[in-house]
PDB file of N, CA and C in Angstrom:
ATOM      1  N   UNK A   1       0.848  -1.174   0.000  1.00  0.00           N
ATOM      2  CA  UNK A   1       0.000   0.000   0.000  1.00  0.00           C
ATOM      3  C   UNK A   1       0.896   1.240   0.000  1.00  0.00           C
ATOM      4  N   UNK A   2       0.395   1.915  -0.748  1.00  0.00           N
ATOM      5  CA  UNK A   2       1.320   3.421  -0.992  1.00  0.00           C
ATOM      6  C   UNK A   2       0.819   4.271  -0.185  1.00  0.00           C
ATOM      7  N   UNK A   3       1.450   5.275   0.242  1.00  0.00           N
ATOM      8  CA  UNK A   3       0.738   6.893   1.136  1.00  0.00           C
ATOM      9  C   UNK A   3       0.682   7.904   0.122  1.00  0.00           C
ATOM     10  N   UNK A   4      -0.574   8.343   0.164  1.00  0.00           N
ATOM     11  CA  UNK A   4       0.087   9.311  -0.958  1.00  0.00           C
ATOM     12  C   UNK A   4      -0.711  10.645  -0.410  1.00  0.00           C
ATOM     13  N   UNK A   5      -0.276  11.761  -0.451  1.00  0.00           N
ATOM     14  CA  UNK A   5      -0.522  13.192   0.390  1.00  0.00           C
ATOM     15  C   UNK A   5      -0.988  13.962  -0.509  1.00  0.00           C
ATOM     16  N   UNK A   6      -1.916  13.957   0.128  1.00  0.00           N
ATOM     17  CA  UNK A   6      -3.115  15.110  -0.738  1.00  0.00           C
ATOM     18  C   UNK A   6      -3.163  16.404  -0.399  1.00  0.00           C
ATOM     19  N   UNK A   7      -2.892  17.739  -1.635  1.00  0.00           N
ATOM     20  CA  UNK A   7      -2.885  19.049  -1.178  1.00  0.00           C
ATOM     21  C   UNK A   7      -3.387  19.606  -1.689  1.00  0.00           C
ATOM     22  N   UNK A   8      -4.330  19.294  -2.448  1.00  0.00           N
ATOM     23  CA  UNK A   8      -5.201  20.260  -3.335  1.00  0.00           C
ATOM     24  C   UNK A   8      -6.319  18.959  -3.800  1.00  0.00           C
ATOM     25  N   UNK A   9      -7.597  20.062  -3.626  1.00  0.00           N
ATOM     26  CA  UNK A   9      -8.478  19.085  -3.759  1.00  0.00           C
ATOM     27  C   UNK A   9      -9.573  19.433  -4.910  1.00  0.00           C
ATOM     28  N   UNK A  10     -10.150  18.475  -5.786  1.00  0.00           N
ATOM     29  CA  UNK A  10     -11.289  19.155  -6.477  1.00  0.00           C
ATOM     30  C   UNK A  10     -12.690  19.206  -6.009  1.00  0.00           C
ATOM     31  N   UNK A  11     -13.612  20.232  -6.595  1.00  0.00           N
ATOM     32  CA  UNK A  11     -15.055  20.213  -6.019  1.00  0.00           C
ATOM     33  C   UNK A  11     -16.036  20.612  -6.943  1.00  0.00           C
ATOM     34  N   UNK A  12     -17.328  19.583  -6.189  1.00  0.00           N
ATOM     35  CA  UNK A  12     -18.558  19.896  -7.463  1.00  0.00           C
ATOM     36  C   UNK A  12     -18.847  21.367  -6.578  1.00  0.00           C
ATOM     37  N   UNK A  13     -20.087  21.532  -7.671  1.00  0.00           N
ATOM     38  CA  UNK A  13     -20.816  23.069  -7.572  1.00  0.00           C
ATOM     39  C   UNK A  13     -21.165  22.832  -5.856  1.00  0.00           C
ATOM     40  N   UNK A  14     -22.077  22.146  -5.360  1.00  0.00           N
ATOM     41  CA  UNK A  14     -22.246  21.656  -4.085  1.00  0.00           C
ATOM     42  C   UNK A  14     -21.579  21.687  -3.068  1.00  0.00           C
ATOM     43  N   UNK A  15     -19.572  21.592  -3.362  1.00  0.00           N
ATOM     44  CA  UNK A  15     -18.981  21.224  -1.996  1.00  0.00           C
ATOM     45  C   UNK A  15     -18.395  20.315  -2.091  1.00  0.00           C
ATOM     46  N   UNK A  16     -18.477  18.944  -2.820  1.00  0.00           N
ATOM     47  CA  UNK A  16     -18.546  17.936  -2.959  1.00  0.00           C
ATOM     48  C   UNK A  16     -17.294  17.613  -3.450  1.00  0.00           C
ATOM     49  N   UNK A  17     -16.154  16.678  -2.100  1.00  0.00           N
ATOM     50  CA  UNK A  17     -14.941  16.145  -3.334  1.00  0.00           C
ATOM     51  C   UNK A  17     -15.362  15.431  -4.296  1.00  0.00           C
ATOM     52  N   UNK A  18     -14.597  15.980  -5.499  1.00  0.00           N
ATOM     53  CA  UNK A  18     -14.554  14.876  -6.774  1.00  0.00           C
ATOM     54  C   UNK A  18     -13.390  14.545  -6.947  1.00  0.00           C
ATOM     55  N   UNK A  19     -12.400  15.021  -6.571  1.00  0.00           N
ATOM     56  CA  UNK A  19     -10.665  15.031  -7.074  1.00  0.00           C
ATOM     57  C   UNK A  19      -9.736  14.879  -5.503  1.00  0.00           C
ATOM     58  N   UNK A  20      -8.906  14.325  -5.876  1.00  0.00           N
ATOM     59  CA  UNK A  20      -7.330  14.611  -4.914  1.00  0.00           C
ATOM     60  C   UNK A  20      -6.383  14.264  -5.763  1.00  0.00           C
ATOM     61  N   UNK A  21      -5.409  15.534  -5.533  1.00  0.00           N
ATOM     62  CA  UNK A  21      -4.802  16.228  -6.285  1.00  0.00           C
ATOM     63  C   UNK A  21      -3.240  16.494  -5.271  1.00  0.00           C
ATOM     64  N   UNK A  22      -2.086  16.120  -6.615  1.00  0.00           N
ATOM     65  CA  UNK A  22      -1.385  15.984  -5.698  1.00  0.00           C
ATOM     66  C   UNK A  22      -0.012  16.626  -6.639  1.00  0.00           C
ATOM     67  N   UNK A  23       0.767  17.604  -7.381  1.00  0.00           N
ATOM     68  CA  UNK A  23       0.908  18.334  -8.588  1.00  0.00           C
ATOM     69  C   UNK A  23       2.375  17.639  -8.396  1.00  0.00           C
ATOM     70  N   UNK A  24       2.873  17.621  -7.170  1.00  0.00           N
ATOM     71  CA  UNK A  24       3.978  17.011  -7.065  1.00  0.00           C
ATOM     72  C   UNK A  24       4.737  15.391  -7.016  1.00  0.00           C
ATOM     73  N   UNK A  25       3.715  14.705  -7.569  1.00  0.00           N
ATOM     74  CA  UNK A  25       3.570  13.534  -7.144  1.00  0.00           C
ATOM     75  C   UNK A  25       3.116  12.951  -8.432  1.00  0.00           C
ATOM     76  N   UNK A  26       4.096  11.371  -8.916  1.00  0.00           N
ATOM     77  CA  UNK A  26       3.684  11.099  -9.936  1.00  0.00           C
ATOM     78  C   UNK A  26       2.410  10.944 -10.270  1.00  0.00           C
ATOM     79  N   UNK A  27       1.391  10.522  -9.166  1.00  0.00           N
ATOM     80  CA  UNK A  27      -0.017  10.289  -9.220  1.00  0.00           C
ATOM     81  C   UNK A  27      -0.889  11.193  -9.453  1.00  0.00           C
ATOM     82  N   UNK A  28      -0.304  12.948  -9.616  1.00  0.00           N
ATOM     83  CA  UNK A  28      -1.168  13.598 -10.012  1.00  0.00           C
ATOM     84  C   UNK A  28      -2.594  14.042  -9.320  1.00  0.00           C
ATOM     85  N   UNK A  29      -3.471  13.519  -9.611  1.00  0.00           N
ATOM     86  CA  UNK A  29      -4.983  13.473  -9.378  1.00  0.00           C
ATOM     87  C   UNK A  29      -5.881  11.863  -9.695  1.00  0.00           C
ATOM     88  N   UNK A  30      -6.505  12.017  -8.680  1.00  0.00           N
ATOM     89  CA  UNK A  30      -7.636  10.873  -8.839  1.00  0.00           C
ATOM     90  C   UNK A  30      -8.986  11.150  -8.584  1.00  0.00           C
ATOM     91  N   UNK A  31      -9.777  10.222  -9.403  1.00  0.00           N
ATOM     92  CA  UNK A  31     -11.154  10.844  -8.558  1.00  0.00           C
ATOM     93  C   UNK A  31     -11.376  10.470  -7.515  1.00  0.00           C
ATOM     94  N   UNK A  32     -12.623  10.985  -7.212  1.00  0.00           N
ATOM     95  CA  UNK A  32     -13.521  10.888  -5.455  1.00  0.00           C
ATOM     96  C   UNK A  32     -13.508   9.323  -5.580  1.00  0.00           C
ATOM     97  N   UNK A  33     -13.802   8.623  -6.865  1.00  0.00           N
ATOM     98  CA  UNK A  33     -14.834   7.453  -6.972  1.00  0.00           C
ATOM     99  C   UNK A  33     -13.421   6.311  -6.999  1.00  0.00           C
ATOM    100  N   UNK A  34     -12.150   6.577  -7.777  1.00  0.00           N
ATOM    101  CA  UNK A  34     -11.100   6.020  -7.656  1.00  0.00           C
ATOM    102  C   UNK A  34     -10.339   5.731  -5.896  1.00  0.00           C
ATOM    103  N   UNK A  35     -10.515   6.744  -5.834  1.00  0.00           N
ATOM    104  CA  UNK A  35     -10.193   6.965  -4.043  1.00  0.00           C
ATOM    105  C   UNK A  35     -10.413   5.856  -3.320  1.00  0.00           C
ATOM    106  N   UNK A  36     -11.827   6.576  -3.462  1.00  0.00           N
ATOM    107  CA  UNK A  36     -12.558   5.889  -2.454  1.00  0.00           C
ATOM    108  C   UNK A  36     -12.265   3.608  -2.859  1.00  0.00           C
ATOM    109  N   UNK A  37     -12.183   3.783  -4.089  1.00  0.00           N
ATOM    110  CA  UNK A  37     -11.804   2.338  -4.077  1.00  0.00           C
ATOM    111  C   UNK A  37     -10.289   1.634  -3.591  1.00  0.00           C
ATOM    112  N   UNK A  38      -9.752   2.669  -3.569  1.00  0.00           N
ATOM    113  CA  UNK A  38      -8.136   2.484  -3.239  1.00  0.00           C
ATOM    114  C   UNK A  38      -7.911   1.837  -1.688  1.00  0.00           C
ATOM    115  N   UNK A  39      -8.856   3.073  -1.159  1.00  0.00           N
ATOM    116  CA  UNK A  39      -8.986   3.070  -0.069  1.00  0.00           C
ATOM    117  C   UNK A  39      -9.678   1.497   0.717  1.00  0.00           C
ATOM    118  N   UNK A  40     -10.292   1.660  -0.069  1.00  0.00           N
ATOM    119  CA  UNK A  40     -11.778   0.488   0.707  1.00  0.00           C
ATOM    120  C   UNK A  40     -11.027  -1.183   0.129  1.00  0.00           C
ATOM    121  N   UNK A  41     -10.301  -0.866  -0.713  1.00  0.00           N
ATOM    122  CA  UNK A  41      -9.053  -2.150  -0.982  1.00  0.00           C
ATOM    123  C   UNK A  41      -8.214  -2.540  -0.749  1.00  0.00           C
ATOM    124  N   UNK A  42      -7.258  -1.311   0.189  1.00  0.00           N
ATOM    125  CA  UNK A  42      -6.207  -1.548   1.204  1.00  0.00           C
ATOM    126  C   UNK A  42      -4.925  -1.233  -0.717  1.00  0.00           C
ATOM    127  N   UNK A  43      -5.497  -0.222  -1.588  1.00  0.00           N
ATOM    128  CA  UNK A  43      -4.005  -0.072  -2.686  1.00  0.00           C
ATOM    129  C   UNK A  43      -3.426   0.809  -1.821  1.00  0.00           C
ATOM    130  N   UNK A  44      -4.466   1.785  -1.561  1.00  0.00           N
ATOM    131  CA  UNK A  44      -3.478   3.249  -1.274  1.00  0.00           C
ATOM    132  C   UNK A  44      -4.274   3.767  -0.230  1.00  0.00           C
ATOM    133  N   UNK A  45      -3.064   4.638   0.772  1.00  0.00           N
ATOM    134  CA  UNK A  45      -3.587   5.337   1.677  1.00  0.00           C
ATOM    135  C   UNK A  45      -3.773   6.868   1.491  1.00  0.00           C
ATOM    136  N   UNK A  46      -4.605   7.790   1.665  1.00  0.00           N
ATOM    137  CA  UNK A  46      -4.643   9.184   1.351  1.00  0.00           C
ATOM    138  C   UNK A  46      -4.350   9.757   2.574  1.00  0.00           C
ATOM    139  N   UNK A  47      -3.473  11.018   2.644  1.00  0.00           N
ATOM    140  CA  UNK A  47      -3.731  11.454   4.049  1.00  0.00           C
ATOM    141  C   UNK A  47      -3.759  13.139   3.481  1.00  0.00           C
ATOM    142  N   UNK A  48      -4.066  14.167   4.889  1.00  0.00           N
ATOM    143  CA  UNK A  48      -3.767  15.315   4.339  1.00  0.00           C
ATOM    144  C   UNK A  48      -2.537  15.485   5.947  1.00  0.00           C
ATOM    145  N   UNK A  49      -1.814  16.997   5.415  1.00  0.00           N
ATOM    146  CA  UNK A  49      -0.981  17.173   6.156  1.00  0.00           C
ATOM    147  C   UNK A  49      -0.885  18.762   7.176  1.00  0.00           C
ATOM    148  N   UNK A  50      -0.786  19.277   8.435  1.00  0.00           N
ATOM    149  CA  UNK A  50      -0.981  20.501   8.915  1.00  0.00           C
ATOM    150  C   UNK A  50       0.352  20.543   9.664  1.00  0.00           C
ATOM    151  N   UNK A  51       1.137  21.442   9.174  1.00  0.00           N
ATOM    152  CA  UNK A  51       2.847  20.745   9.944  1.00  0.00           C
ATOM    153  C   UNK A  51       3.004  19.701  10.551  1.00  0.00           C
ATOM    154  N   UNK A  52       3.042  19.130  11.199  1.00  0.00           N
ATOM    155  CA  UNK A  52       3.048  17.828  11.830  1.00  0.00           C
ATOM    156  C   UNK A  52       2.256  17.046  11.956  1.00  0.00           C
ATOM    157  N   UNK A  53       0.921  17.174  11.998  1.00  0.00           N
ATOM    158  CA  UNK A  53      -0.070  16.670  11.831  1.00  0.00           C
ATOM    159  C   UNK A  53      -0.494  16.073  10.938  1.00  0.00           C
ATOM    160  N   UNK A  54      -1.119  14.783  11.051  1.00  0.00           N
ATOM    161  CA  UNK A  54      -1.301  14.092   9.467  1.00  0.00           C
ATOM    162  C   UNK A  54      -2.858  13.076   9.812  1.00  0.00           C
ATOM    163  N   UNK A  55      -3.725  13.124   8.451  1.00  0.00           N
ATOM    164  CA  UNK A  55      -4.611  12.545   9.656  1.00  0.00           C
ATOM    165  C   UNK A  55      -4.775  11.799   7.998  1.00  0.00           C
ATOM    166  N   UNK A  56      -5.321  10.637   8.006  1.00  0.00           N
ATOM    167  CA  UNK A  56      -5.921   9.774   7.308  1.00  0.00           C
ATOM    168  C   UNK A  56      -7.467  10.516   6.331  1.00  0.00           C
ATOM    169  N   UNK A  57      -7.546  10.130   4.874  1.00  0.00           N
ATOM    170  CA  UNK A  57      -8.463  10.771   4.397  1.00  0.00           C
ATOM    171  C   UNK A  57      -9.119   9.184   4.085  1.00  0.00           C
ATOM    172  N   UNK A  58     -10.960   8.926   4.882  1.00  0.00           N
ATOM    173  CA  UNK A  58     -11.250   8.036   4.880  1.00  0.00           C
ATOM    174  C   UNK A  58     -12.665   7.885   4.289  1.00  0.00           C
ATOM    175  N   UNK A  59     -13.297   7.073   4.055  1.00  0.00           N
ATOM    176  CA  UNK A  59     -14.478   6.996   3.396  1.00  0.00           C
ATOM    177  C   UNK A  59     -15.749   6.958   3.990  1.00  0.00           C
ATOM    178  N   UNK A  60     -16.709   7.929   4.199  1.00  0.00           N
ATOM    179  CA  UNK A  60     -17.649   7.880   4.954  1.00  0.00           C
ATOM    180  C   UNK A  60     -19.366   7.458   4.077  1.00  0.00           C
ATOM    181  N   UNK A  61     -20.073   6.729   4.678  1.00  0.00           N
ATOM    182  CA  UNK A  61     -20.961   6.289   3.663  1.00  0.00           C
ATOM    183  C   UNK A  61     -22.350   7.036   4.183  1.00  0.00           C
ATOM    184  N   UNK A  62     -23.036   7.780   4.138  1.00  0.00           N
ATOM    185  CA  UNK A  62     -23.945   8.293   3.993  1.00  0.00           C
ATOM    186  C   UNK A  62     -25.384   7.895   3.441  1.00  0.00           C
ATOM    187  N   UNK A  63     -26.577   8.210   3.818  1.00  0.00           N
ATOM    188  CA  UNK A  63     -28.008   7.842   2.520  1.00  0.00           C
ATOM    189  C   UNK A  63     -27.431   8.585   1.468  1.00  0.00           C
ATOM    190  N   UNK A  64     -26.601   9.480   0.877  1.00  0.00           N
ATOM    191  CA  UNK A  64     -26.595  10.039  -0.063  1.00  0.00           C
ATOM    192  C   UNK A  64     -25.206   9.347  -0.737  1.00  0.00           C
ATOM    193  N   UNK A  65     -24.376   8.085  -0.434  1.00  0.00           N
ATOM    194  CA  UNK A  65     -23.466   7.821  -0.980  1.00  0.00           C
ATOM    195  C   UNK A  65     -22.387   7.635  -0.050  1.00  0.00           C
ATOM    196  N   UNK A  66     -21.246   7.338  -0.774  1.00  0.00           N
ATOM    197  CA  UNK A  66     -19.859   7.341  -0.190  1.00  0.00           C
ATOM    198  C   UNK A  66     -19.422   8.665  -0.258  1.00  0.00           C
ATOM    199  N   UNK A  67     -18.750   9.479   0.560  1.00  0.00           N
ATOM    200  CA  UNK A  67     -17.511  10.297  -0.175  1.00  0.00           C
ATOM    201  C   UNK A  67     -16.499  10.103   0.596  1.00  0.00           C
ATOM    202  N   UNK A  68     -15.891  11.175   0.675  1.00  0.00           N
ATOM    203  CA  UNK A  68     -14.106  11.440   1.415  1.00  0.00           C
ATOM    204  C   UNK A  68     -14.300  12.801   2.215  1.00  0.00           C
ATOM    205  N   UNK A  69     -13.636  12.020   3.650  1.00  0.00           N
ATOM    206  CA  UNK A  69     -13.519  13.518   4.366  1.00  0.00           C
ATOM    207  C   UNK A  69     -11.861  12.745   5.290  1.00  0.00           C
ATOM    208  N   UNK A  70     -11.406  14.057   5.707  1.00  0.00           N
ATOM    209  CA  UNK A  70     -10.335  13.822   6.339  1.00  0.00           C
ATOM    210  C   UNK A  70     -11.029  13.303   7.749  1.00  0.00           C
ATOM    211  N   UNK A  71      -9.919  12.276   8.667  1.00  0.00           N
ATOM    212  CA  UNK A  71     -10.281  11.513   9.630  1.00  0.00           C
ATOM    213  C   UNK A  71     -10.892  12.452  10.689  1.00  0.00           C
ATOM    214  N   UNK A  72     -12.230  12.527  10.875  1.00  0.00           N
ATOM    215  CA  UNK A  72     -11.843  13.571  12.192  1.00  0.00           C
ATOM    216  C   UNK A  72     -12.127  13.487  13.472  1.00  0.00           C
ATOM    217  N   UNK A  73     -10.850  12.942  13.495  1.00  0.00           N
ATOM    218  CA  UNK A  73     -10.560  12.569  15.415  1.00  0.00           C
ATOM    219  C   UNK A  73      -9.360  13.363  15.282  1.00  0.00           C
ATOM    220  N   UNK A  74      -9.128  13.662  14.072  1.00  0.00           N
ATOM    221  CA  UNK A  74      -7.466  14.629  13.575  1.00  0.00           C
ATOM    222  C   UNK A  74      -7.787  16.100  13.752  1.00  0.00           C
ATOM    223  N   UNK A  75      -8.614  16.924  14.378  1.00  0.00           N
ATOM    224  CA  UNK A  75      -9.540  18.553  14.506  1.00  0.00           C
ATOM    225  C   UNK A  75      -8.601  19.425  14.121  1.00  0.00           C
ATOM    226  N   UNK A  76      -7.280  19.136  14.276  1.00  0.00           N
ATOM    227  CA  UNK A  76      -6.267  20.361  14.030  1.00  0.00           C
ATOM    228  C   UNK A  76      -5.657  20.101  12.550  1.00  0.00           C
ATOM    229  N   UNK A  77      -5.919  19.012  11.672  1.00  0.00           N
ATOM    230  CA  UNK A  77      -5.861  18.861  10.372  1.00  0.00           C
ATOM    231  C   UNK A  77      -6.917  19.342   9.876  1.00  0.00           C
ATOM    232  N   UNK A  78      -6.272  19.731   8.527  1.00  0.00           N
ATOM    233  CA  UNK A  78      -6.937  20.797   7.484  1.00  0.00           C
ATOM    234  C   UNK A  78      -8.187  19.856   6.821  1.00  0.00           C
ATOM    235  N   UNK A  79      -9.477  20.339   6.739  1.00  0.00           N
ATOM    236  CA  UNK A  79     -10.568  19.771   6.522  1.00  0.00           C
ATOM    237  C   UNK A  79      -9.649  19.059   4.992  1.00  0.00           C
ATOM    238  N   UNK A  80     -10.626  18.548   3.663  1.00  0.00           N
ATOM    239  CA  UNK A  80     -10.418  18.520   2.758  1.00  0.00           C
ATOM    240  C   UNK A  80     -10.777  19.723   1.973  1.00  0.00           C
ATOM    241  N   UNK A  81     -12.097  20.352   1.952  1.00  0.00           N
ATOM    242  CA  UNK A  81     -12.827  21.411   1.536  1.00  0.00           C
ATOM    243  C   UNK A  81     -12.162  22.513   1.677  1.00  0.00           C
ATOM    244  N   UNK A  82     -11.234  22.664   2.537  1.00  0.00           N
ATOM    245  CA  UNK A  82     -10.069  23.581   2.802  1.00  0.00           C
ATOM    246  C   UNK A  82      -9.053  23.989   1.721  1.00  0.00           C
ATOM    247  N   UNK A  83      -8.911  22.612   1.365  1.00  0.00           N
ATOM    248  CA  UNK A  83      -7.410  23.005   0.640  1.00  0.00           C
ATOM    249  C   UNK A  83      -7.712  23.341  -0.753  1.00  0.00           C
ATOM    250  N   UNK A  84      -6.511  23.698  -1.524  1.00  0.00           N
ATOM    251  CA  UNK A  84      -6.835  24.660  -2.977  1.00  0.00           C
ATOM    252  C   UNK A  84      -7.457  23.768  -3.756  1.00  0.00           C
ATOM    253  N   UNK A  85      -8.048  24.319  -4.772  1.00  0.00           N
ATOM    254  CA  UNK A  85      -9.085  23.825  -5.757  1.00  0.00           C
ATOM    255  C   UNK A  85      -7.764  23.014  -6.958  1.00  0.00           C
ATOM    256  N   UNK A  86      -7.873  22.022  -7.581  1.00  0.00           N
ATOM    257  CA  UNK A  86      -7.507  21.338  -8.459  1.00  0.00           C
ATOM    258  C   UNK A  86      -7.917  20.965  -9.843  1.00  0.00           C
TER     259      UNK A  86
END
């Protein structure tokens, strides 16, 4: 399983991750929907980062679907919705 650090994120009209985005990193960008399978398969781990702080970006399932939010038991890591647009 790879780590791979997410710093820029994409979004629908709504709010909504669709993207993680990573400019420095061979991996570039993936979607919400790729992610989330990476994740839920044990390929790849997403995290985001706040100087030292690092918290896991994990999959939450909702009536309205799956998406991605950063872990939050992590409060002093940067939401996802936070970081720059991609």
């Amino acid at each position: 399983m790879a780590d791979r650090h997410v710093t820029w994120t994409g979004k629908d009209d709504g709010g909504g991750i669709t993207t993680l985005c990573n400019p420095d990193e061979s991996w570039l960008r993936v979607s919400a929907a790729e992610a989330i399978e990476h994740i839920e398969g044990g390929v790849h781990r997403y995290y985001v980062r706040t100087g030292s702080k690092k918290a896991d970006v994990v999959v939450v399932e909702e009536p309205a679907g799956k998406h991605l939010r950063a872990d939050p038991s992590r409060a002093s890591v940067e939401d996802l919705h936070e970081l720059p647009d991609c």
